[in-house]
C-alpha atoms as a PDB file:
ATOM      1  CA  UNK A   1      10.325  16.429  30.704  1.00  0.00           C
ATOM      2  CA  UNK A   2       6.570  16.466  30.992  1.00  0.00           C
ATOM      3  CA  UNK A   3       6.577  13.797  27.883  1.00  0.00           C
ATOM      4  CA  UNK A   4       9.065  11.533  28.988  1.00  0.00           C
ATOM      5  CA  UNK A   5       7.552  10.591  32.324  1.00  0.00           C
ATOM      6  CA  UNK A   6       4.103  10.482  30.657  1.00  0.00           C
ATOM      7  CA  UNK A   7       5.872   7.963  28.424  1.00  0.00           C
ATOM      8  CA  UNK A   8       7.118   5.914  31.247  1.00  0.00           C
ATOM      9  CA  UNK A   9       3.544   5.828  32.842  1.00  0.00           C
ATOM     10  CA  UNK A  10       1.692   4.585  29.493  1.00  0.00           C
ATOM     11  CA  UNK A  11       4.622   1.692  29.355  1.00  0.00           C
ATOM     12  CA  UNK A  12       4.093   0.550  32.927  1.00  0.00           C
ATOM     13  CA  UNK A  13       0.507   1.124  32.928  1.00  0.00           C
ATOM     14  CA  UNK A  14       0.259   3.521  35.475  1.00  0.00           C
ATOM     15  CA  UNK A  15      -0.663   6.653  36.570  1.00  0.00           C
ATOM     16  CA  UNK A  16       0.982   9.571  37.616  1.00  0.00           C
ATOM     17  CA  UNK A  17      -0.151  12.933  38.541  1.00  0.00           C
ATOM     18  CA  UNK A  18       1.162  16.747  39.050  1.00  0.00           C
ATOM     19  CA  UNK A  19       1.092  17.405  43.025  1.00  0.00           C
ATOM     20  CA  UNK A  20       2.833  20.633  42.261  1.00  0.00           C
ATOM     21  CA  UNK A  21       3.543  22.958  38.963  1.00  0.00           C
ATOM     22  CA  UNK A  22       5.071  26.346  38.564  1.00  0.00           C
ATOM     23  CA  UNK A  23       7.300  27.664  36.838  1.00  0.00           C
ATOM     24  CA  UNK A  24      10.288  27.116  39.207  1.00  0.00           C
ATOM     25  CA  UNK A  25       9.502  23.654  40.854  1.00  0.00           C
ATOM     26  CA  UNK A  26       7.847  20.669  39.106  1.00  0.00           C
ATOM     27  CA  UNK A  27       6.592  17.784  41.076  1.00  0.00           C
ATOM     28  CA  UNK A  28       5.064  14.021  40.082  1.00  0.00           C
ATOM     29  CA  UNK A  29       3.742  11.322  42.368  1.00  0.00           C
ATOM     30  CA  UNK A  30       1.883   8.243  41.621  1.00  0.00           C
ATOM     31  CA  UNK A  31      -1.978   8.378  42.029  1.00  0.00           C
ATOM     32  CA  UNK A  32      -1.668   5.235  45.047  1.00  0.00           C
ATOM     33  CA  UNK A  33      -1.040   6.861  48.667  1.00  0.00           C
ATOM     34  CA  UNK A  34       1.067   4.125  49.229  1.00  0.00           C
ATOM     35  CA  UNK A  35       3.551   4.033  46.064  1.00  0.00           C
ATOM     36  CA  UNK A  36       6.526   5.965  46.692  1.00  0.00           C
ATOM     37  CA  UNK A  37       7.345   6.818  43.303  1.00  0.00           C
ATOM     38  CA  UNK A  38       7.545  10.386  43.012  1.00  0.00           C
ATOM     39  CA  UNK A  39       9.922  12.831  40.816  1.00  0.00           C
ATOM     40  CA  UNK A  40      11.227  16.185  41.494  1.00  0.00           C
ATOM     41  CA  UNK A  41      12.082  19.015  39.828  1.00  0.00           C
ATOM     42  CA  UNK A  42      13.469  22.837  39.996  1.00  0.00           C
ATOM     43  CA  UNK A  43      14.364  25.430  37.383  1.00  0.00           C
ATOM     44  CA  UNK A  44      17.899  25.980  36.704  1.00  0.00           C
ATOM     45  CA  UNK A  45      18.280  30.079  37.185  1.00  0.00           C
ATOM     46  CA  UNK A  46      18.438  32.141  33.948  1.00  0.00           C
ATOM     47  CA  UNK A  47      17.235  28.891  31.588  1.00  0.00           C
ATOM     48  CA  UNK A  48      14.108  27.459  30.983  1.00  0.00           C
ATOM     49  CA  UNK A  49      15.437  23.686  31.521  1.00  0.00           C
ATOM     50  CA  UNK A  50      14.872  22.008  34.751  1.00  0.00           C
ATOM     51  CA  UNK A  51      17.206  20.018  36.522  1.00  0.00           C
ATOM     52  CA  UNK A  52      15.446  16.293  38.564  1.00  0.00           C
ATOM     53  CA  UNK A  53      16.704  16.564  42.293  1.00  0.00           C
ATOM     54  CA  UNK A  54      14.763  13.496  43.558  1.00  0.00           C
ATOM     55  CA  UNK A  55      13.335  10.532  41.600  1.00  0.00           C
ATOM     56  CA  UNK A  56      12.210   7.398  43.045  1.00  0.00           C
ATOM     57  CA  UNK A  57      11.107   5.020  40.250  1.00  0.00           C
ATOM     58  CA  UNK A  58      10.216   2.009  41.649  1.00  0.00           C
ATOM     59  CA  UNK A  59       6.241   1.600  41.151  1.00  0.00           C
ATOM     60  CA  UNK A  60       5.122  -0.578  45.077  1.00  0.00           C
ATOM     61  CA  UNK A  61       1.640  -0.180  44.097  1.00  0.00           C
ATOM     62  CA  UNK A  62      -0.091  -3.322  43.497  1.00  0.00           C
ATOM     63  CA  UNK A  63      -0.664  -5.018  39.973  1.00  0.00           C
ATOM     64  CA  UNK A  64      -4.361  -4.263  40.268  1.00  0.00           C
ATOM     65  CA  UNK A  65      -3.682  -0.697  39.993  1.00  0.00           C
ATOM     66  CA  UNK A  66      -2.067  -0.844  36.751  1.00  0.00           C
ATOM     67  CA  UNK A  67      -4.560   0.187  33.697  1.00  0.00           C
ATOM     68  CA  UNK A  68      -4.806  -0.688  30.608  1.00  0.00           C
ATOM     69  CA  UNK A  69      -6.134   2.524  29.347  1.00  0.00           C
ATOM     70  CA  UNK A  70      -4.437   5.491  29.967  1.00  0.00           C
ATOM     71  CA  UNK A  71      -5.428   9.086  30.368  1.00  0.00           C
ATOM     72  CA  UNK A  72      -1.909  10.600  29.406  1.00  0.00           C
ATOM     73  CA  UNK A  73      -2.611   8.792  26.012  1.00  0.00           C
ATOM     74  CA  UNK A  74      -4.142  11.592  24.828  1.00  0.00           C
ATOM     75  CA  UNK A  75      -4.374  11.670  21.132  1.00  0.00           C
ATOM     76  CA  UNK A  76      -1.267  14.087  20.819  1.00  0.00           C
ATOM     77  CA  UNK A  77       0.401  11.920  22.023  1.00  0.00           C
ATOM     78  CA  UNK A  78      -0.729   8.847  20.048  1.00  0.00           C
ATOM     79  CA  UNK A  79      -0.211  11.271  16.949  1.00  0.00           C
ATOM     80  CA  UNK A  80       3.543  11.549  17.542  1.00  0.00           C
ATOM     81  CA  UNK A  81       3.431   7.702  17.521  1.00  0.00           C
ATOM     82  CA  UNK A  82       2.118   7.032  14.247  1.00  0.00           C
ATOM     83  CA  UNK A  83       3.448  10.153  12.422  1.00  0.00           C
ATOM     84  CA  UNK A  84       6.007   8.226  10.473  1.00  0.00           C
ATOM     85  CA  UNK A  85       3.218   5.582   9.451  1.00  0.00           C
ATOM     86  CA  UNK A  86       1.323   8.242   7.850  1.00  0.00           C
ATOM     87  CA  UNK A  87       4.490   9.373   6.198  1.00  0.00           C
ATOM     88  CA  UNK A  88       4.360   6.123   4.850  1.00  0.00           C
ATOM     89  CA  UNK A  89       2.710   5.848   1.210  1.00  0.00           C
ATOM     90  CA  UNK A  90       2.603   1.793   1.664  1.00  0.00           C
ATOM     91  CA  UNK A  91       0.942   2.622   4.872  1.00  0.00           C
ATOM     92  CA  UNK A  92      -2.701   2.514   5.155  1.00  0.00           C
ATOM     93  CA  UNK A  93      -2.932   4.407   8.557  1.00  0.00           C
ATOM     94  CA  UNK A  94      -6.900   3.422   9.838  1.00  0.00           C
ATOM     95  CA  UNK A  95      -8.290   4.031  13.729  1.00  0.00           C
ATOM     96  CA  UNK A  96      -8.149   0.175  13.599  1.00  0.00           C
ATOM     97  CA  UNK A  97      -4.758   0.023  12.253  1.00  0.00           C
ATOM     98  CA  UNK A  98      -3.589   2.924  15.197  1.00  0.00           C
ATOM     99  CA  UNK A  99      -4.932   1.198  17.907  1.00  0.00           C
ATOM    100  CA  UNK A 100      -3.340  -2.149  17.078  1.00  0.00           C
ATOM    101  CA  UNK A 101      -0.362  -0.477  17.682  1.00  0.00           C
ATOM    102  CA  UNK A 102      -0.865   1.260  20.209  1.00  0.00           C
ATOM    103  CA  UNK A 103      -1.425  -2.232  21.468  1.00  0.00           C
ATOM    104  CA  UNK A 104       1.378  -3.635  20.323  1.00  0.00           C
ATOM    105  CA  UNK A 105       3.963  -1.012  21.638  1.00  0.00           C
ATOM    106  CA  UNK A 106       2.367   0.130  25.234  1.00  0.00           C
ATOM    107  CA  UNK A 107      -0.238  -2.525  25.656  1.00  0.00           C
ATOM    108  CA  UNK A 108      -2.713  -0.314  25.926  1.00  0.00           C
ATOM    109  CA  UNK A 109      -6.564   0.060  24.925  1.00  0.00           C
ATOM    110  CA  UNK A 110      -7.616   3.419  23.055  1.00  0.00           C
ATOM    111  CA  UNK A 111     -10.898   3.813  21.488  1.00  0.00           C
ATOM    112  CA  UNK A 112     -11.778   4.535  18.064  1.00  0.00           C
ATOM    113  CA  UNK A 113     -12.389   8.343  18.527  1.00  0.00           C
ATOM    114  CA  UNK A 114      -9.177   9.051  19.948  1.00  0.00           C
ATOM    115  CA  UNK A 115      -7.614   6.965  17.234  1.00  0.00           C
ATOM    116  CA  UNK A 116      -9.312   9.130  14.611  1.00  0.00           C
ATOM    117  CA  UNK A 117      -8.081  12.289  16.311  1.00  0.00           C
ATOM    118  CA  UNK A 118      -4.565  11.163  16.565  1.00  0.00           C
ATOM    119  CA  UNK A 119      -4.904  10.737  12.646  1.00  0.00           C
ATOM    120  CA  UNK A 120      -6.437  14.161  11.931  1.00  0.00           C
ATOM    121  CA  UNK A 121      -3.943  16.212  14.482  1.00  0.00           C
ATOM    122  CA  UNK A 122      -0.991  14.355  12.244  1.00  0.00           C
ATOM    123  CA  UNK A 123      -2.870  15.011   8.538  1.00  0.00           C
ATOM    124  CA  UNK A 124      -3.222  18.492   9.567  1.00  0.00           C
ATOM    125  CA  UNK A 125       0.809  18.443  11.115  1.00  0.00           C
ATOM    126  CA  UNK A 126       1.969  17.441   7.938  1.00  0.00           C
ATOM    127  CA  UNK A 127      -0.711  18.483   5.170  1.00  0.00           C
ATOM    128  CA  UNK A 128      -2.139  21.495   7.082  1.00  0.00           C
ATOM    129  CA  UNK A 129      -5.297  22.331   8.175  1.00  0.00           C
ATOM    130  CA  UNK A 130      -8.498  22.656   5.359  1.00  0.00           C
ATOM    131  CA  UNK A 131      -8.394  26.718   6.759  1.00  0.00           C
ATOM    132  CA  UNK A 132      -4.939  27.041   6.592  1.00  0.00           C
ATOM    133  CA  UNK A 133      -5.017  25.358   3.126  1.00  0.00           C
ATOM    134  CA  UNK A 134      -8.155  27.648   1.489  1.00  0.00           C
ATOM    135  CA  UNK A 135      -6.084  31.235   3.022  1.00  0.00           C
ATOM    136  CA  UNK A 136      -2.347  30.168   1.309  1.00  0.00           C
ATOM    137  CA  UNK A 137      -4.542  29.300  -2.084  1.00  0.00           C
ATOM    138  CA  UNK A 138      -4.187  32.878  -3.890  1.00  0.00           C
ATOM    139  CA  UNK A 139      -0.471  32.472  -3.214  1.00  0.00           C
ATOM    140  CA  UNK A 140      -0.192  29.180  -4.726  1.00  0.00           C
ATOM    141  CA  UNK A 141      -1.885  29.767  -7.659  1.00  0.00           C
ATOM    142  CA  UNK A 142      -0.006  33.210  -7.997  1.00  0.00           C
ATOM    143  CA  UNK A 143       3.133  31.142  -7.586  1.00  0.00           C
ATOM    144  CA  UNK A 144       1.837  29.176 -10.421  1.00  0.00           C
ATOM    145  CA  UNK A 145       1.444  31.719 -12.798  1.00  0.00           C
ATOM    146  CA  UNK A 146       4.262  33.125 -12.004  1.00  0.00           C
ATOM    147  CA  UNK A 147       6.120  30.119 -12.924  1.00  0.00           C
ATOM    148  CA  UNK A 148       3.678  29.414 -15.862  1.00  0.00           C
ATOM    149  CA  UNK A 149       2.901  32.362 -17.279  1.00  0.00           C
ATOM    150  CA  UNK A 150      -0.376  31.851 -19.371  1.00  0.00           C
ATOM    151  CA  UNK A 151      -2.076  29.711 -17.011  1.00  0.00           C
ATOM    152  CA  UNK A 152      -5.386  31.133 -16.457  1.00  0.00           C
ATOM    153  CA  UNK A 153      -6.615  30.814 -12.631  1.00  0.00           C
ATOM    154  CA  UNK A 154      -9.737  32.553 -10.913  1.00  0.00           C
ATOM    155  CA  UNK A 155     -11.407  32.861  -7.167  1.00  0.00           C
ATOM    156  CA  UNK A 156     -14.147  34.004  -6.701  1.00  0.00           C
ATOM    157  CA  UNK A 157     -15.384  35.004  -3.080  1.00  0.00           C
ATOM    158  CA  UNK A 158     -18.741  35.255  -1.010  1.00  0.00           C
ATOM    159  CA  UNK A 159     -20.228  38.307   0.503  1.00  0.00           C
ATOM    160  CA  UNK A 160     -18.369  37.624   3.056  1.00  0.00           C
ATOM    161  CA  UNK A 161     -14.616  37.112   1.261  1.00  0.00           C
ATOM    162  CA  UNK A 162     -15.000  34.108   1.407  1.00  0.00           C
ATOM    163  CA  UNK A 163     -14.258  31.328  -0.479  1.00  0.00           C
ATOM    164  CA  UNK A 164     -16.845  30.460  -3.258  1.00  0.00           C
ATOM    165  CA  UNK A 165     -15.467  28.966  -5.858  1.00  0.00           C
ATOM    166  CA  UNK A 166     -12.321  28.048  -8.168  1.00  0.00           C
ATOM    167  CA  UNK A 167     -10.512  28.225 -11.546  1.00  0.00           C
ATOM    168  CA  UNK A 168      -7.717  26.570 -12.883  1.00  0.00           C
ATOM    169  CA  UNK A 169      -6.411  25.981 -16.160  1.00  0.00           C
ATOM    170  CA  UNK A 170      -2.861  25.305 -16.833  1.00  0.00           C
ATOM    171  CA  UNK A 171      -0.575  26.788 -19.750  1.00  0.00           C
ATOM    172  CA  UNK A 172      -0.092  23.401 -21.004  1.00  0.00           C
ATOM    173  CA  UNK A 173      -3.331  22.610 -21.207  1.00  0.00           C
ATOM    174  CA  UNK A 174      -4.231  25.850 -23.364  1.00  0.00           C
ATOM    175  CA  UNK A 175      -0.769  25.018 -25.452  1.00  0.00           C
ATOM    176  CA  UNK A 176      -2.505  21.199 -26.172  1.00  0.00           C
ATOM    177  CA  UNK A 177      -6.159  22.213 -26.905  1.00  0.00           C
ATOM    178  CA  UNK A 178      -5.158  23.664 -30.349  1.00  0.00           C
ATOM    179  CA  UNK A 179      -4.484  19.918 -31.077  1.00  0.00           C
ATOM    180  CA  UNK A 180      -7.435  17.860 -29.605  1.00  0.00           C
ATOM    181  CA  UNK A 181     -10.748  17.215 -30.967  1.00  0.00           C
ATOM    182  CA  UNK A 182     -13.431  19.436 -31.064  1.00  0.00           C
ATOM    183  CA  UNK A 183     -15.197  17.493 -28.252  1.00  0.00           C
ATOM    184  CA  UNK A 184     -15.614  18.313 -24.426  1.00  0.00           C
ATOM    185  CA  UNK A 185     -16.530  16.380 -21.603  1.00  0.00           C
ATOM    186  CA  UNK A 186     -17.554  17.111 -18.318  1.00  0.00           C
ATOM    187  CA  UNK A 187     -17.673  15.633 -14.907  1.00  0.00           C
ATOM    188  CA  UNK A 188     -17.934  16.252 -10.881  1.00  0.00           C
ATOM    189  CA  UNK A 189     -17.005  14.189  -8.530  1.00  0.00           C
ATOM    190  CA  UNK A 190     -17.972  14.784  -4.877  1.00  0.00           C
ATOM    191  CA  UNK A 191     -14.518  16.239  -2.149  1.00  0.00           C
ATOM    192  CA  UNK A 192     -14.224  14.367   1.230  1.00  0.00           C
ATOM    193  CA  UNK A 193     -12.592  16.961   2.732  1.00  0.00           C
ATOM    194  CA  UNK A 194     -13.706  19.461   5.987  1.00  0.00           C
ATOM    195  CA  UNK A 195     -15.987  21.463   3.906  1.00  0.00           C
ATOM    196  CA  UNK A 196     -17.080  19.125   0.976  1.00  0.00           C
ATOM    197  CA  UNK A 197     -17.785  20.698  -2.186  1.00  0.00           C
ATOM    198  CA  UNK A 198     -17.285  18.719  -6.125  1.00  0.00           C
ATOM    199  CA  UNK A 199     -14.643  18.988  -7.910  1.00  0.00           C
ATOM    200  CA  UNK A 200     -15.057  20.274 -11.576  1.00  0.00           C
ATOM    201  CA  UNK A 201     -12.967  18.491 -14.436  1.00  0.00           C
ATOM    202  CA  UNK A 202     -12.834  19.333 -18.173  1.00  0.00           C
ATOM    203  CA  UNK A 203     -11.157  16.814 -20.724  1.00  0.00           C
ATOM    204  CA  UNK A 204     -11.133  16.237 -24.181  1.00  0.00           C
ATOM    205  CA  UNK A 205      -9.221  13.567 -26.526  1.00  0.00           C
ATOM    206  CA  UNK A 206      -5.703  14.478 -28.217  1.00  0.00           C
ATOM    207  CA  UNK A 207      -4.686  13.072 -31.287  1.00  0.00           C
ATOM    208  CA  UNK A 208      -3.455   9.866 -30.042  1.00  0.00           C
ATOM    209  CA  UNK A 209      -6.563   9.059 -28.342  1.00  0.00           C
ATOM    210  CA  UNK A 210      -5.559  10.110 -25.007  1.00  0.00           C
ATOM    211  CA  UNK A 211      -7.818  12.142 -22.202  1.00  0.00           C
ATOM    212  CA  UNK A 212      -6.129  15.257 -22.239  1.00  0.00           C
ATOM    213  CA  UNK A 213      -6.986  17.545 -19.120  1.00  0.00           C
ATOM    214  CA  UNK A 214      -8.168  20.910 -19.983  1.00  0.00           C
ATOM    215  CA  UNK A 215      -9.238  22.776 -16.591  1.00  0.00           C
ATOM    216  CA  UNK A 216     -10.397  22.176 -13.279  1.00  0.00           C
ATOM    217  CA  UNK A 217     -12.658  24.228 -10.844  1.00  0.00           C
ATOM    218  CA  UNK A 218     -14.250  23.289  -7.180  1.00  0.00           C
ATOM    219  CA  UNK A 219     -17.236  24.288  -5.767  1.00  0.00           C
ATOM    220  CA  UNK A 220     -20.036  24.241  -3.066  1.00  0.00           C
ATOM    221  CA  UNK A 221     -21.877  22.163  -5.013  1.00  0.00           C
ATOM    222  CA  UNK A 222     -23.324  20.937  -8.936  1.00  0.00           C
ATOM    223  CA  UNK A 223     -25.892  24.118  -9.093  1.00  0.00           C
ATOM    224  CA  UNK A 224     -26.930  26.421 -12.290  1.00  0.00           C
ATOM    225  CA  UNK A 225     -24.641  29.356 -10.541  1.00  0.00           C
ATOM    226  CA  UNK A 226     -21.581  27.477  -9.906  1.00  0.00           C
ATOM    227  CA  UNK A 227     -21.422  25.953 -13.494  1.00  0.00           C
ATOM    228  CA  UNK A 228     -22.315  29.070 -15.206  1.00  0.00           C
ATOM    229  CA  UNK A 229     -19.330  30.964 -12.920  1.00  0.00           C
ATOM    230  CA  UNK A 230     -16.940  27.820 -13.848  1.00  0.00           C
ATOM    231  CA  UNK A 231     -18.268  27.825 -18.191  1.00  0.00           C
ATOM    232  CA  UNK A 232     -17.708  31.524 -18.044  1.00  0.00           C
ATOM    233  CA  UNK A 233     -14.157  31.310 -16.868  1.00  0.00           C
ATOM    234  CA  UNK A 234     -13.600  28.303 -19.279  1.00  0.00           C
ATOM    235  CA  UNK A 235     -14.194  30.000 -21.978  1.00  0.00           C
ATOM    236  CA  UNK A 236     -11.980  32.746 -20.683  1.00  0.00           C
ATOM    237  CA  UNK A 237      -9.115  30.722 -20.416  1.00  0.00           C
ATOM    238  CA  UNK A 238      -9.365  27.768 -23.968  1.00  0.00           C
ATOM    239  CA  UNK A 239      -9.724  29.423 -27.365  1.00  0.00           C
ATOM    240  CA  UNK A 240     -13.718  28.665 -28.681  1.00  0.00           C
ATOM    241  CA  UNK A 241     -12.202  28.892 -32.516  1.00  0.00           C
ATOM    242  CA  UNK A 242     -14.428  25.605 -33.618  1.00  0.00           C
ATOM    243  CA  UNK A 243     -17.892  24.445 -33.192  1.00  0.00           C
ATOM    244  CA  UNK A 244     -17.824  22.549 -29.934  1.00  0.00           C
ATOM    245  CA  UNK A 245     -19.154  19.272 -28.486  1.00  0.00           C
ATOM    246  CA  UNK A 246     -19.765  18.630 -24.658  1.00  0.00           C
ATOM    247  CA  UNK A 247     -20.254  15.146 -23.332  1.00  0.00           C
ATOM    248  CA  UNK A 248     -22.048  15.036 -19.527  1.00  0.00           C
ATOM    249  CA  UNK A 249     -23.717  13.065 -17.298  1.00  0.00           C
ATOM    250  CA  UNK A 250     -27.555  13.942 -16.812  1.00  0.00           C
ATOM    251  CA  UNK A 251     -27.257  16.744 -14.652  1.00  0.00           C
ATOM    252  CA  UNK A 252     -29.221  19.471 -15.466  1.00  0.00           C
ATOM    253  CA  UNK A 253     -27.398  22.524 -14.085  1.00  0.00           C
ATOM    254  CA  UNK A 254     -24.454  21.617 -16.550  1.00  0.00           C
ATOM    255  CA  UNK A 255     -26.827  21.353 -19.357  1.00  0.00           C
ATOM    256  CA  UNK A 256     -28.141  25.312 -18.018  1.00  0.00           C
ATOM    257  CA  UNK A 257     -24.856  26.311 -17.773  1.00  0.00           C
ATOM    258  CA  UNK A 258     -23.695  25.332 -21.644  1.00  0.00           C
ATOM    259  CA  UNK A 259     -26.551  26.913 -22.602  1.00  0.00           C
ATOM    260  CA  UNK A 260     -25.929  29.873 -21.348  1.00  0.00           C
ATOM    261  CA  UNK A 261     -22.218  30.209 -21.907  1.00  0.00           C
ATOM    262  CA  UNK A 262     -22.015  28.158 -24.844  1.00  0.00           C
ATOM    263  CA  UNK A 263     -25.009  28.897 -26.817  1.00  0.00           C
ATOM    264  CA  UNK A 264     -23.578  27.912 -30.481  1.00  0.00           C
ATOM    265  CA  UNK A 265     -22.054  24.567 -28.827  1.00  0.00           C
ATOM    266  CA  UNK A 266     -23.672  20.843 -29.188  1.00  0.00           C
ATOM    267  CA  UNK A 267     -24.823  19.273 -26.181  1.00  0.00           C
ATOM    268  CA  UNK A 268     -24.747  15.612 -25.708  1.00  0.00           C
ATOM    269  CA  UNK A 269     -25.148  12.768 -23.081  1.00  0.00           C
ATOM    270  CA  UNK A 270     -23.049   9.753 -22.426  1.00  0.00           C
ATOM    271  CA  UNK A 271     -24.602   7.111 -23.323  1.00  0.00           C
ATOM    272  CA  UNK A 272     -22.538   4.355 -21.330  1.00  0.00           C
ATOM    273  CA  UNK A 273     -22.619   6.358 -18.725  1.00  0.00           C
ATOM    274  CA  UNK A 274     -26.617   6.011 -18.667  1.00  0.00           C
ATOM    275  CA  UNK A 275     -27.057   2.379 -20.035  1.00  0.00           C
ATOM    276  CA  UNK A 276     -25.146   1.477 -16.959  1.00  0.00           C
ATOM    277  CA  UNK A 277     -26.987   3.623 -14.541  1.00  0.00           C
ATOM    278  CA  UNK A 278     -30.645   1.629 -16.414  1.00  0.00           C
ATOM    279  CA  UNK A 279     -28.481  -1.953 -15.638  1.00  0.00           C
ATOM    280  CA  UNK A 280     -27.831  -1.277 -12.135  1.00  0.00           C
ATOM    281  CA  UNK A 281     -30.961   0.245 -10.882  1.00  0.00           C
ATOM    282  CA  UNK A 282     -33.185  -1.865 -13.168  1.00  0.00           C
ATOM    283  CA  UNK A 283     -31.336  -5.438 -13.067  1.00  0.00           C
ATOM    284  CA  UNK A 284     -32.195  -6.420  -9.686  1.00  0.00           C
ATOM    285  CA  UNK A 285     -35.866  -5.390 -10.604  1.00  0.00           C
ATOM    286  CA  UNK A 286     -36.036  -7.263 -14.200  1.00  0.00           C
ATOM    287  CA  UNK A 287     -34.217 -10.813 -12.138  1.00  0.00           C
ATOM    288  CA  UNK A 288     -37.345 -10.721  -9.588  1.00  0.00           C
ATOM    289  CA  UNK A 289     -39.545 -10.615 -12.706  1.00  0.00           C
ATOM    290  CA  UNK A 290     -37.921 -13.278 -13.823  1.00  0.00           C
ATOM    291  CA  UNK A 291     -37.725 -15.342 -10.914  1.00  0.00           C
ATOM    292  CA  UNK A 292     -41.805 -14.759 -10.506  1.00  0.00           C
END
């Protein structure tokens, strides 16, 4: 009941406000002395509902009272709004893109914050929250090797049981190894998420020339301990039966960790990958030379 006259104030651009509360009478009133609009309310014995014994809805306060921003458009309620937008794949739902319509259906102004909030509260309505996320993991990937059997998945957790960091390497991707080249390549890429952390991926190339995933692993961050954990694991879960090659970046921590964990494996670095790093740091440099 609460909701639906909350509604009605955001559409008239008003404000109303509880003169009395408890949990047998319920009573609204405008915030103007001199409106009369006012609602009332009593519990119906042995049910939670109430039943409205007096409502007066015509607003007499004066157009200058009406506001364009509203304090009952909090962002829970903005977030039942926009929940279907977010629903919506073709959808990108932005704080800009929430408070245009928050404009366009009630008229009214909301900052950006709020906006942002609104967004998170329905992410974490329909995704779940990053906490409630990290505690169901060791059932999900149970559930996947239960349903996979041969998929090889690992946590490992802090001092505190906590998480630290992650395994995963799916039976298919043990089943296709057997028929990929010899060569490994390995990459990070930073999450976005609550905590942050990078992402781990393995790949290699299958006999058609396609990337073929191998395993995955996340961690707190691209450091000598987390890539030795994650090699160790690897090599765990993908049959070493030839002489390997890895492919990386420059880091040095995975270079540590293949050396540790991979001792009789080859070690190289992409060379794209650093001939483009040399053109974009060193091109603007080289056209002022030029210029001068």
């Amino acid at each position: 009941m609460t909701k639906f006259f909350y509604s009605l104030e955001i559409n008239q651009k008003v404000e109303v406000t509880a003169v009395r509360s408890c949990s047998k009478r319920y009573e609204l009133k405008c915030i103007v002395d001199k409106c009369g609009w006012n609602v009332r309310a009593t519990r119906i014995k042995i049910f939670t509902l109430f039943r409205v014994i007096k409502y007066h809805n015509i607003h007499e306060c004066s157009v200058d009272a009406r506001k364009s921003d509203q304090k009952h458009a909090t962002s829970n309620f903005i977030s039942e709004q926009i929940i279907e937008n977010v629903r919506d794949k073709k959808i990108e739902v932005t704080p800009a893109f929430v408070e245009n319509e928050m404009k366009k259906k009630f008229g009214i102004d909301i900052g950006y914050h709020k906006a942002w909030c609104a967004i998170q509260k329905v992410v974490a309505c329909i995704r779940g929250t990053p906490e409630e996320n990290y505690q169901i993991l060791p059932s999900y990937l149970h559930m996947m090797v239960a349903k996979h059997p041969r998929t090889y998945t690992s946590i490992k957790r802090d001092a505190q049981n906590r998480f630290a960091y992650l395994f995963f390497a799916p039976a298919a991707s043990e089943d296709g190894w057997s028929y990929c080249r010899p060569v490994i390549a390995v990459d990070a890429m930073f999450l976005k998420s609550k905590y942050r952390g990078v992402l781990f991926v393995v790949v290699s190339k299958d006999a058609n020339n396609q990337i073929f995933p191998l395993c995955f692993g996340v961690a707190d961050s691209e450091n000598n301990e987390a890539y030795i954990w994650f090699f160790r694991e690897m090599r765990k879960a993908i049959q070493v039966h030839r002489e390997l090659v890895f492919l990386s970046d420059r880091n040095q921590s995975i270079a540590n960790g293949i050396r540790k964990v991979f001792p009789e494996a080859h070690h190289g670095l992409q060379v794209l990958l650093h001939f483009k790093k040399v053109r974009n740091d060193f091109c603007e440099k080289k056209l002022q030379v030029t210029r001068n």
